[in-house]
PDB file of N, CA and C in Angstrom:
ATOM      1  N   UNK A   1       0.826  -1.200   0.000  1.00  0.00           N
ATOM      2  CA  UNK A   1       0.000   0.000   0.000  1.00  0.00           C
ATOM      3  C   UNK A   1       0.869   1.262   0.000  1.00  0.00           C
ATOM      4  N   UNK A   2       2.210   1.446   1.080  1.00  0.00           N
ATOM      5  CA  UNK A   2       2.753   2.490   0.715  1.00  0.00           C
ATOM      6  C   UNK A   2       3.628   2.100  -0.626  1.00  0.00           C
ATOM      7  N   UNK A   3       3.797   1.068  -1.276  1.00  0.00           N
ATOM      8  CA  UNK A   3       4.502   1.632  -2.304  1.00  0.00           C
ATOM      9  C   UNK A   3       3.640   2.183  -3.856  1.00  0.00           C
ATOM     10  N   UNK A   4       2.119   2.025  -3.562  1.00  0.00           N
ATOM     11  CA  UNK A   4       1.400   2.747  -4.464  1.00  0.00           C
ATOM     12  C   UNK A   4       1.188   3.791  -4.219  1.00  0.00           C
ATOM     13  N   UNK A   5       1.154   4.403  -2.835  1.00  0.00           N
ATOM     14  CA  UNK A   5       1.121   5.964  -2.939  1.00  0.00           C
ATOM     15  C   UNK A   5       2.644   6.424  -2.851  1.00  0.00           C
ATOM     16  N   UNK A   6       3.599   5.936  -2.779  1.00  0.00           N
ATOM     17  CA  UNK A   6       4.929   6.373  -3.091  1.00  0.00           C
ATOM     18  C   UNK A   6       4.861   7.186  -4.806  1.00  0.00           C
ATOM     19  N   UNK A   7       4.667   5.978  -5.325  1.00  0.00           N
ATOM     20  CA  UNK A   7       4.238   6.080  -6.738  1.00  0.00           C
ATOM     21  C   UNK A   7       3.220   7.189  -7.268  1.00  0.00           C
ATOM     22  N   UNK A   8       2.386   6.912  -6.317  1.00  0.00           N
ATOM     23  CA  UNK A   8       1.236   7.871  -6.931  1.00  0.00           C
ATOM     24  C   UNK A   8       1.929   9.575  -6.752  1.00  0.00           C
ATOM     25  N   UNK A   9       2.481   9.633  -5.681  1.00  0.00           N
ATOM     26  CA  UNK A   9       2.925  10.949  -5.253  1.00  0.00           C
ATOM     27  C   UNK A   9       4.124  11.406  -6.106  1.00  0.00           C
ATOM     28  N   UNK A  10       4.719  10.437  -6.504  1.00  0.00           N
ATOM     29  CA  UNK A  10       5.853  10.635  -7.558  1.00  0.00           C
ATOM     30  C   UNK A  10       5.648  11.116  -9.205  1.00  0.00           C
ATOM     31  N   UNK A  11       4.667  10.272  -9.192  1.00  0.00           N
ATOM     32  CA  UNK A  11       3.637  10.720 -10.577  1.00  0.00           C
ATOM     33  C   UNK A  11       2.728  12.033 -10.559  1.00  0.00           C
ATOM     34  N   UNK A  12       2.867  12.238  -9.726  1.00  0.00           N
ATOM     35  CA  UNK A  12       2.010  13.843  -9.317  1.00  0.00           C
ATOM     36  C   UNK A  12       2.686  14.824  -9.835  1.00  0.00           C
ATOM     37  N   UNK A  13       4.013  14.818  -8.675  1.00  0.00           N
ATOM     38  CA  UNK A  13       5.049  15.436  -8.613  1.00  0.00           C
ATOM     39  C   UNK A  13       5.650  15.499 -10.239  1.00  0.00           C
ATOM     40  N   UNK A  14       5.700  14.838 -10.735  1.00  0.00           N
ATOM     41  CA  UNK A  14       6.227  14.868 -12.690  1.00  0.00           C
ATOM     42  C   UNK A  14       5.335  15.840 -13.533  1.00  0.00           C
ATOM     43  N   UNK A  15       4.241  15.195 -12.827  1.00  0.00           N
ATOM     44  CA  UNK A  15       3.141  16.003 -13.684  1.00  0.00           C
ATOM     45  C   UNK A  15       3.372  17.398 -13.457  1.00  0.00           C
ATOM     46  N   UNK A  16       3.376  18.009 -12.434  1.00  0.00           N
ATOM     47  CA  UNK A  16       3.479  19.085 -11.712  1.00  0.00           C
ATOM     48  C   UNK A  16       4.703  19.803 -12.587  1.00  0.00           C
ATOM     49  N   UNK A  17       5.709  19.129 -12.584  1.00  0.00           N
ATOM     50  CA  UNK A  17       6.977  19.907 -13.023  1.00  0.00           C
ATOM     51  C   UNK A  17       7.075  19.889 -14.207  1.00  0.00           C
ATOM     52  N   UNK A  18       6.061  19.126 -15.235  1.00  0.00           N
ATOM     53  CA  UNK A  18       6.155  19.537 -16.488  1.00  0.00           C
ATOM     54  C   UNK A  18       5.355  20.241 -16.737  1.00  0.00           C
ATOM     55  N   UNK A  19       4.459  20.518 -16.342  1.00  0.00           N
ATOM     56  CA  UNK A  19       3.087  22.068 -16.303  1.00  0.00           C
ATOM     57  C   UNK A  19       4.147  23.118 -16.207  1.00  0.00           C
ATOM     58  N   UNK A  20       4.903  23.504 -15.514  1.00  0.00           N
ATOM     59  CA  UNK A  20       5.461  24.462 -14.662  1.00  0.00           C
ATOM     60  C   UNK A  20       6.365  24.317 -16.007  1.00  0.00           C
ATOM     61  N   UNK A  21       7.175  23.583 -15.972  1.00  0.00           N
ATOM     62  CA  UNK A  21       8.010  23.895 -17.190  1.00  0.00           C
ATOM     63  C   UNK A  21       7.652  24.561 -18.707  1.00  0.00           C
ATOM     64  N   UNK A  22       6.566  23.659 -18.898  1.00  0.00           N
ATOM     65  CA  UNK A  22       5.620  24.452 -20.208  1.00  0.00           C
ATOM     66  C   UNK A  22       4.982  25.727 -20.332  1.00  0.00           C
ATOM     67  N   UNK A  23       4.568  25.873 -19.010  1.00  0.00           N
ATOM     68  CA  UNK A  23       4.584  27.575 -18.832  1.00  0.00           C
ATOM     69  C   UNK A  23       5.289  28.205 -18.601  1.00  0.00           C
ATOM     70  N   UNK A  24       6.538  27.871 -18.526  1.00  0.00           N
ATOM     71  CA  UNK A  24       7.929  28.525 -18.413  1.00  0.00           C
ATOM     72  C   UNK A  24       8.249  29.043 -19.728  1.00  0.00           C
ATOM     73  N   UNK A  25       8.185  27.907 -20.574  1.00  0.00           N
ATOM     74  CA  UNK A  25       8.573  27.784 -21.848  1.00  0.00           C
ATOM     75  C   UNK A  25       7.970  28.877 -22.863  1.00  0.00           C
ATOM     76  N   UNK A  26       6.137  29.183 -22.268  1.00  0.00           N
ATOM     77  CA  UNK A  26       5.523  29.444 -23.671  1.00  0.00           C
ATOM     78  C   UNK A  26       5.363  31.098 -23.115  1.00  0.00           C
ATOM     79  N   UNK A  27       5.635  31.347 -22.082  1.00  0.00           N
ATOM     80  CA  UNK A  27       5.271  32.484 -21.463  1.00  0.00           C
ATOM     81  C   UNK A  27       6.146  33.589 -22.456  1.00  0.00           C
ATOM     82  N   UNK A  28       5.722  34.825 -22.967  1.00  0.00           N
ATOM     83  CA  UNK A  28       6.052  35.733 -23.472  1.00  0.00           C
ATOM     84  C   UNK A  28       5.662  37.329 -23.338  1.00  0.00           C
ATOM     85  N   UNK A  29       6.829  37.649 -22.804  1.00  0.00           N
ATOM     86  CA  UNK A  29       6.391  39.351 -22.445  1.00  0.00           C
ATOM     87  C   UNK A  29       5.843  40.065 -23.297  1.00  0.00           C
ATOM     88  N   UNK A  30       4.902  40.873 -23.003  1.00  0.00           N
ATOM     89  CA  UNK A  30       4.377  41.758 -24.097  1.00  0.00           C
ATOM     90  C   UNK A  30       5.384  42.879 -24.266  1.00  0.00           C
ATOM     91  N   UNK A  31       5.755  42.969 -25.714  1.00  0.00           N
ATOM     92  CA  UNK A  31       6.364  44.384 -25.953  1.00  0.00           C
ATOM     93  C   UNK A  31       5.762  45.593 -25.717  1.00  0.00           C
ATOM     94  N   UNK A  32       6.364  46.760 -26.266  1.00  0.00           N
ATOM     95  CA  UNK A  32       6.277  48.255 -25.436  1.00  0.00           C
ATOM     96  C   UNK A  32       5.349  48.183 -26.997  1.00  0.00           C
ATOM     97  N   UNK A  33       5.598  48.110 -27.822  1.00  0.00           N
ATOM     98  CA  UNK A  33       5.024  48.250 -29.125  1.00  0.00           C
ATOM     99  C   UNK A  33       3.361  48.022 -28.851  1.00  0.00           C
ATOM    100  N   UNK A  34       3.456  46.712 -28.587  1.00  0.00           N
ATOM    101  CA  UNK A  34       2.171  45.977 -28.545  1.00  0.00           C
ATOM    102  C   UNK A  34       1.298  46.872 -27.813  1.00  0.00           C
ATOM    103  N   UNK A  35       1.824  47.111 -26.345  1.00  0.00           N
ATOM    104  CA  UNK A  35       1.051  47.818 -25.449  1.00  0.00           C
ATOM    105  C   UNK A  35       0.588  49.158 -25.500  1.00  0.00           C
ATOM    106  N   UNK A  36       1.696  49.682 -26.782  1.00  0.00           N
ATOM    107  CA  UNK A  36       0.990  51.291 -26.638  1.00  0.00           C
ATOM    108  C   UNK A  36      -0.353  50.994 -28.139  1.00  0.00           C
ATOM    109  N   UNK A  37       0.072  50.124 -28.984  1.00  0.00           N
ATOM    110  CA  UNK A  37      -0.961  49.986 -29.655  1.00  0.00           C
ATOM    111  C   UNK A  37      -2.248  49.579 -29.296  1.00  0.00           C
ATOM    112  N   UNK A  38      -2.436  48.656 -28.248  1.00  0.00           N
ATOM    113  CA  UNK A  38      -3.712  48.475 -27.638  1.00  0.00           C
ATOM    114  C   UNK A  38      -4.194  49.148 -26.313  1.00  0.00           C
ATOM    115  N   UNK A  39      -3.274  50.480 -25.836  1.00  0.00           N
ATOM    116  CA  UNK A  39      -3.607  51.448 -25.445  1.00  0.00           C
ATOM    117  C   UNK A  39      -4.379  52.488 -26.649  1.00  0.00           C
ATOM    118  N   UNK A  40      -3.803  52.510 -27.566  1.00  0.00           N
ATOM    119  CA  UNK A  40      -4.664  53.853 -28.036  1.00  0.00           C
ATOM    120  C   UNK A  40      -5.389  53.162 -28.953  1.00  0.00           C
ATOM    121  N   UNK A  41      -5.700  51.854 -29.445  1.00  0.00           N
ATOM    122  CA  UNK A  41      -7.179  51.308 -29.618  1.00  0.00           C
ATOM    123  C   UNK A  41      -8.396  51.805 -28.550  1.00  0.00           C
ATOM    124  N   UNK A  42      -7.889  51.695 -27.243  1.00  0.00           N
ATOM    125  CA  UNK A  42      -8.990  51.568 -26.105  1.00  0.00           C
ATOM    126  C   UNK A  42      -9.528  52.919 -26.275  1.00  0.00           C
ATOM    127  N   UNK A  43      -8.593  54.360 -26.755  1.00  0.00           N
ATOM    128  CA  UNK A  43      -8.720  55.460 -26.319  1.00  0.00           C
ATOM    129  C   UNK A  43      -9.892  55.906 -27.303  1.00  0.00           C
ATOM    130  N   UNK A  44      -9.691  55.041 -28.737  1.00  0.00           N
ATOM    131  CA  UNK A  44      -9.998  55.615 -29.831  1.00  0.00           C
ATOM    132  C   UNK A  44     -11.831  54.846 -29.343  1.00  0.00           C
ATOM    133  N   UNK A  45     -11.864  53.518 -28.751  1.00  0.00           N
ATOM    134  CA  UNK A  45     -12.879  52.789 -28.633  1.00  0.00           C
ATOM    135  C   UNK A  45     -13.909  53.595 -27.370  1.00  0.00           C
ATOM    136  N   UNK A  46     -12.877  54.152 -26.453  1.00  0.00           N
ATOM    137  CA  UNK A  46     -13.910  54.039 -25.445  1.00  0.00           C
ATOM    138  C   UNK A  46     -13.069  56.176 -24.856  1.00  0.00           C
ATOM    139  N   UNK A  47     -13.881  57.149 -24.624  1.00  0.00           N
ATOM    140  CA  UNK A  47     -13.396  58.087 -24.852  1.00  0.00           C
ATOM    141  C   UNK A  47     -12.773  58.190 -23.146  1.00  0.00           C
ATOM    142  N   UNK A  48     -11.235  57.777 -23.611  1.00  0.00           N
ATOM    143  CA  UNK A  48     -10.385  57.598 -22.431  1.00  0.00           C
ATOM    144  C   UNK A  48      -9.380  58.696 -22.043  1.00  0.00           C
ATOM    145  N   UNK A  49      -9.099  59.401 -20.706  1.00  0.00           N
ATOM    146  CA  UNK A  49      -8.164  60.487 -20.723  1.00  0.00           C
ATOM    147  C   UNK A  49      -6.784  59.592 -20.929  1.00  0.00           C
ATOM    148  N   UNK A  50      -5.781  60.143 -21.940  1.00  0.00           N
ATOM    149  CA  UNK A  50      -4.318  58.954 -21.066  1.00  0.00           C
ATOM    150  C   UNK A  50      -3.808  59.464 -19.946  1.00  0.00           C
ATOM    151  N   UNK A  51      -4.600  59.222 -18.929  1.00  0.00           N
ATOM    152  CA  UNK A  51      -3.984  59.020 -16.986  1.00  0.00           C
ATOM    153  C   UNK A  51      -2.442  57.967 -16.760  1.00  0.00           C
ATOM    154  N   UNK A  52      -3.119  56.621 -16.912  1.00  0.00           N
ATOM    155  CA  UNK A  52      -2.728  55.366 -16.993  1.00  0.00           C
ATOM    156  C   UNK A  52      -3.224  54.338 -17.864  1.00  0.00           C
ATOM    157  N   UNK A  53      -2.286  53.929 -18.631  1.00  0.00           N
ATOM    158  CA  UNK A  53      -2.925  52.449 -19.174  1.00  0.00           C
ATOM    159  C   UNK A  53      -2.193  51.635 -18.439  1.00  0.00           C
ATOM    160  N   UNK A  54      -2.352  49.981 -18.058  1.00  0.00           N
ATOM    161  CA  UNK A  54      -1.716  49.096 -17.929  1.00  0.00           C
ATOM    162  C   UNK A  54      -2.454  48.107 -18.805  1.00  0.00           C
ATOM    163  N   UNK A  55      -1.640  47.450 -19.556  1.00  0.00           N
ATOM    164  CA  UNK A  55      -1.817  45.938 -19.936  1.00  0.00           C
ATOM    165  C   UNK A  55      -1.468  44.977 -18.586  1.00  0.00           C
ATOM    166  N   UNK A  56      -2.521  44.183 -18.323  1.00  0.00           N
ATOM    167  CA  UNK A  56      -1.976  42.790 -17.767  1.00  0.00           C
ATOM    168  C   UNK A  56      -1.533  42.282 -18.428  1.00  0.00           C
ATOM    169  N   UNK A  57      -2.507  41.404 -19.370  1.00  0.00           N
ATOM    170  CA  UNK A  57      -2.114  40.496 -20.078  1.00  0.00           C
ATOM    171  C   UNK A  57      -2.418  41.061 -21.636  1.00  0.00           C
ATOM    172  N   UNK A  58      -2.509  40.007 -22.635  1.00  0.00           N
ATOM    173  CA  UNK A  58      -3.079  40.264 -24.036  1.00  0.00           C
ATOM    174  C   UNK A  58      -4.048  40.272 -24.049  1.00  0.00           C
ATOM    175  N   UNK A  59      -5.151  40.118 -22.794  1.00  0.00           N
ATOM    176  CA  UNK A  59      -6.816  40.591 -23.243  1.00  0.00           C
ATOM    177  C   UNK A  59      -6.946  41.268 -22.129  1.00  0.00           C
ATOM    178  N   UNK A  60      -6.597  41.864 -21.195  1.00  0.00           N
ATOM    179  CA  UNK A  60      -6.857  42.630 -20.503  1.00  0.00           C
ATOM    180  C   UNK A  60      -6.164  44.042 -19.836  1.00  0.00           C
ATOM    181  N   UNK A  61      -6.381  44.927 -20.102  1.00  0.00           N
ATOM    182  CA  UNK A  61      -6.027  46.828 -19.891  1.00  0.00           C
ATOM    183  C   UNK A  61      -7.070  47.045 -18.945  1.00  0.00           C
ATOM    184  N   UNK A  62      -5.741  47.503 -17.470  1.00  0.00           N
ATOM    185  CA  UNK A  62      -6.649  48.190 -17.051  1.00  0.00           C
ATOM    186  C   UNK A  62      -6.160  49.890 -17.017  1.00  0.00           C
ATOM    187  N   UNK A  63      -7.227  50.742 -16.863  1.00  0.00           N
ATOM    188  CA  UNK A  63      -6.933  51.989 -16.810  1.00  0.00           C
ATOM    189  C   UNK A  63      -7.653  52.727 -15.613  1.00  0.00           C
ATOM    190  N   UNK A  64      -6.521  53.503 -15.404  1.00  0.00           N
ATOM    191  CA  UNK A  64      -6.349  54.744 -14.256  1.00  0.00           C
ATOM    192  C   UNK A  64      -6.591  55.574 -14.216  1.00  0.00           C
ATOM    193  N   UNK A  65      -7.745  56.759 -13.528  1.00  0.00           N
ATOM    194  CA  UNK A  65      -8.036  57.894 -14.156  1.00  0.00           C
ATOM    195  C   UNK A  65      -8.548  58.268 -13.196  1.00  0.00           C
ATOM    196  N   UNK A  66      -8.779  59.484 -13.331  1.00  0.00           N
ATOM    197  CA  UNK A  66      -9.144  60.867 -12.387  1.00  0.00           C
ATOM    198  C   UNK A  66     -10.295  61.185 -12.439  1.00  0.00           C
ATOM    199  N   UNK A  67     -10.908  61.527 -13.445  1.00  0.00           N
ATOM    200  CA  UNK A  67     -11.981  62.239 -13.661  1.00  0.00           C
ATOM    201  C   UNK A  67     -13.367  61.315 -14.121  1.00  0.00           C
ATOM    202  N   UNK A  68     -12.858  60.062 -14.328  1.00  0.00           N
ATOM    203  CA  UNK A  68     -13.648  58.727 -15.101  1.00  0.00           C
ATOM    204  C   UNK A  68     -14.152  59.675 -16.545  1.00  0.00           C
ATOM    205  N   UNK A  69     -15.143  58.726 -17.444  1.00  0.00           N
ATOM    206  CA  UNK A  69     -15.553  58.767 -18.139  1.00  0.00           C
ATOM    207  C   UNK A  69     -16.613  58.287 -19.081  1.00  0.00           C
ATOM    208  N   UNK A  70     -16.966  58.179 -19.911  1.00  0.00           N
ATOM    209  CA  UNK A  70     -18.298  57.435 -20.342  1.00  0.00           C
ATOM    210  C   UNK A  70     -17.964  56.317 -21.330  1.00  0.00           C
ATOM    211  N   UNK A  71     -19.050  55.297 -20.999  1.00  0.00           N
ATOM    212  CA  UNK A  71     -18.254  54.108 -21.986  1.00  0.00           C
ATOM    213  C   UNK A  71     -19.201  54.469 -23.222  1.00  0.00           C
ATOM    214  N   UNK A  72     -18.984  53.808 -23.755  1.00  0.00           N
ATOM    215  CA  UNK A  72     -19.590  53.716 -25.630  1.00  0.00           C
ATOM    216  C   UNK A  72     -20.835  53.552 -25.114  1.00  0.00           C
ATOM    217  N   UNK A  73     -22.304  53.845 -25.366  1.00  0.00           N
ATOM    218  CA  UNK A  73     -23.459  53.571 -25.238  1.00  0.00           C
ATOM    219  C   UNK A  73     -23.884  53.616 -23.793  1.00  0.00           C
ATOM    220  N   UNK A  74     -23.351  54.019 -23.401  1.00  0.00           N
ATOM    221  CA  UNK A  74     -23.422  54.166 -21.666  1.00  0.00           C
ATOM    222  C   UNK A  74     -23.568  55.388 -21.095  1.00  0.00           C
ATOM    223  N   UNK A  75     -24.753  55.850 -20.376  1.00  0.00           N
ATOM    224  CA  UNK A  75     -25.194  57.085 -19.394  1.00  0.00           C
ATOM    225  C   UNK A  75     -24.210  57.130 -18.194  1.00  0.00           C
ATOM    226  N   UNK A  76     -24.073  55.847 -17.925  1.00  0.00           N
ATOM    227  CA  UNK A  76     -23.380  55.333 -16.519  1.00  0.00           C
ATOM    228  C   UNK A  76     -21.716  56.502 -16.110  1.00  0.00           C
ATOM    229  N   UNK A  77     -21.758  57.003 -15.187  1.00  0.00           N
ATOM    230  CA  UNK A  77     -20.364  57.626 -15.255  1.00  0.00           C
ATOM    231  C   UNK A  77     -19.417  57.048 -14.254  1.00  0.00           C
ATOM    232  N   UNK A  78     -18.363  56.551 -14.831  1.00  0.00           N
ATOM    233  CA  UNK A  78     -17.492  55.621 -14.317  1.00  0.00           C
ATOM    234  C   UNK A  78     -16.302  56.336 -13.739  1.00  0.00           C
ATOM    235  N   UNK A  79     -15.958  55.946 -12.251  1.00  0.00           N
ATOM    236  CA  UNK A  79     -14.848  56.179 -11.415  1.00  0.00           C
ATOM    237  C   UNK A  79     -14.589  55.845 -10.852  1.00  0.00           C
ATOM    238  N   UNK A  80     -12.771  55.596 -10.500  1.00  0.00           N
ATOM    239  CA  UNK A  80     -11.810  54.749  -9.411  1.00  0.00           C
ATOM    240  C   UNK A  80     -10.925  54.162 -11.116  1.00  0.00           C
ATOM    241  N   UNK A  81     -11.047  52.607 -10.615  1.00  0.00           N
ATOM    242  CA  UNK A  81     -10.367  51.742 -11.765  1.00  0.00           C
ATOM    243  C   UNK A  81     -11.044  51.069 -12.179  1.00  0.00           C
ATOM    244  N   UNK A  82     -11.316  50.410 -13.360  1.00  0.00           N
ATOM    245  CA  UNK A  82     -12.026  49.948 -14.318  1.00  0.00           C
ATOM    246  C   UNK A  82     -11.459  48.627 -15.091  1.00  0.00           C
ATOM    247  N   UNK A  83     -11.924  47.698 -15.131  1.00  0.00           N
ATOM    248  CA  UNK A  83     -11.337  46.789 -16.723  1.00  0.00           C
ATOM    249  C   UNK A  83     -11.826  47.013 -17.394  1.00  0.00           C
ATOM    250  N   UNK A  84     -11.313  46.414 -18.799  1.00  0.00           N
ATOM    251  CA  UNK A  84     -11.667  46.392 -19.987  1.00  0.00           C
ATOM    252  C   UNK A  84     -11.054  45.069 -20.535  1.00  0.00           C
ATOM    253  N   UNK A  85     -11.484  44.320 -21.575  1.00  0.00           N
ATOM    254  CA  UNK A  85     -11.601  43.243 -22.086  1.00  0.00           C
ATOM    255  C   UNK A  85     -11.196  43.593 -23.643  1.00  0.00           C
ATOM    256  N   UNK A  86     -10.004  43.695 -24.055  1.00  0.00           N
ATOM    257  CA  UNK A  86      -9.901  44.019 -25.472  1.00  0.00           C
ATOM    258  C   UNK A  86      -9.570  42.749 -26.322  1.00  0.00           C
ATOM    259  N   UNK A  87     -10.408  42.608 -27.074  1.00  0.00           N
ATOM    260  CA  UNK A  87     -10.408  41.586 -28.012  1.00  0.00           C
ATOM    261  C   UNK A  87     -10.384  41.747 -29.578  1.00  0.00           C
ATOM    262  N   UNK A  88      -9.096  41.296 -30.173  1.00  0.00           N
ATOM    263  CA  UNK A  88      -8.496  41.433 -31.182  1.00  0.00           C
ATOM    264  C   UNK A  88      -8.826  42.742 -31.758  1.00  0.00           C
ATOM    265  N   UNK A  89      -8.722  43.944 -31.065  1.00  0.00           N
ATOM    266  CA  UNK A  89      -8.732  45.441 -31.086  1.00  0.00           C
ATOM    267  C   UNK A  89      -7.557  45.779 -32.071  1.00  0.00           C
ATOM    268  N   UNK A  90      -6.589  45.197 -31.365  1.00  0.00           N
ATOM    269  CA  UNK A  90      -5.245  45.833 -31.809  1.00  0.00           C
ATOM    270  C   UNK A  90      -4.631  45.569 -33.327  1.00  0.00           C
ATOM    271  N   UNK A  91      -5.040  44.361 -34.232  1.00  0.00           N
ATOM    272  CA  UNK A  91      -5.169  45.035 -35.592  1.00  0.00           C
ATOM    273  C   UNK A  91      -6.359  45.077 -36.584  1.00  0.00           C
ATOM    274  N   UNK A  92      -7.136  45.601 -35.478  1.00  0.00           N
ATOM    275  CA  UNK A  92      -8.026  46.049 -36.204  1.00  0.00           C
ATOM    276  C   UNK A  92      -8.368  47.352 -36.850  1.00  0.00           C
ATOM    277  N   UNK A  93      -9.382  47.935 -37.860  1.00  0.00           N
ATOM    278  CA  UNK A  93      -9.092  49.536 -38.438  1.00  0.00           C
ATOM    279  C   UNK A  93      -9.852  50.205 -37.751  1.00  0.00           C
ATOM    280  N   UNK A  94      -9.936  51.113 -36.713  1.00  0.00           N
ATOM    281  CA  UNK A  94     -10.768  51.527 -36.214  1.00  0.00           C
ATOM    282  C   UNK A  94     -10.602  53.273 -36.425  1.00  0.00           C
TER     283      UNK A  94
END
């Protein structure tokens, strides 16, 4: 009995370190390029002061601002910090 959970825990443990490795592997920083281009998509999409942009990731910008602002089709007036969800924005013609 302990030498099947020896095993089992060993087989875990592999699994584990090749996940970790593969996301080691595929992980890629976003360039400065990338990020100012899907910054001023957002600006052109949604009428944004440039305060702050941050990219997290490749689908998500968040932005920083003072005064908030109004989204596209929206009465709502937005303030503090906000997400946004940009999806294949950045070569698109807008």
């Amino acid at each position: 009995m302990k030498k099947i959970i020896k095993i089992a825990l060993i087989a875990v443990s592999i699994i584990l370190v090749c996940c970790l490795g593969m996301g080691a592997l595929t992980y890629r920083p976003l360039s400065d390029g990338y990020i100012k281009e899907v910054g001023d998509n957002a600006r052109k999409i949604w009428d944004i002061p440039a305060v702050s942009i941050e990219v997290m990731d490749s689908e998500t910008v968040r932005f920083s601002y003072i005064d908030g602002f109004r989204r596209a089709g929206s009465e709502d007036r937005v303030t503090g910090e906000d997400w946004f969800f940009i999806l294949k924005m950045v070569n698109s013609d807008l």
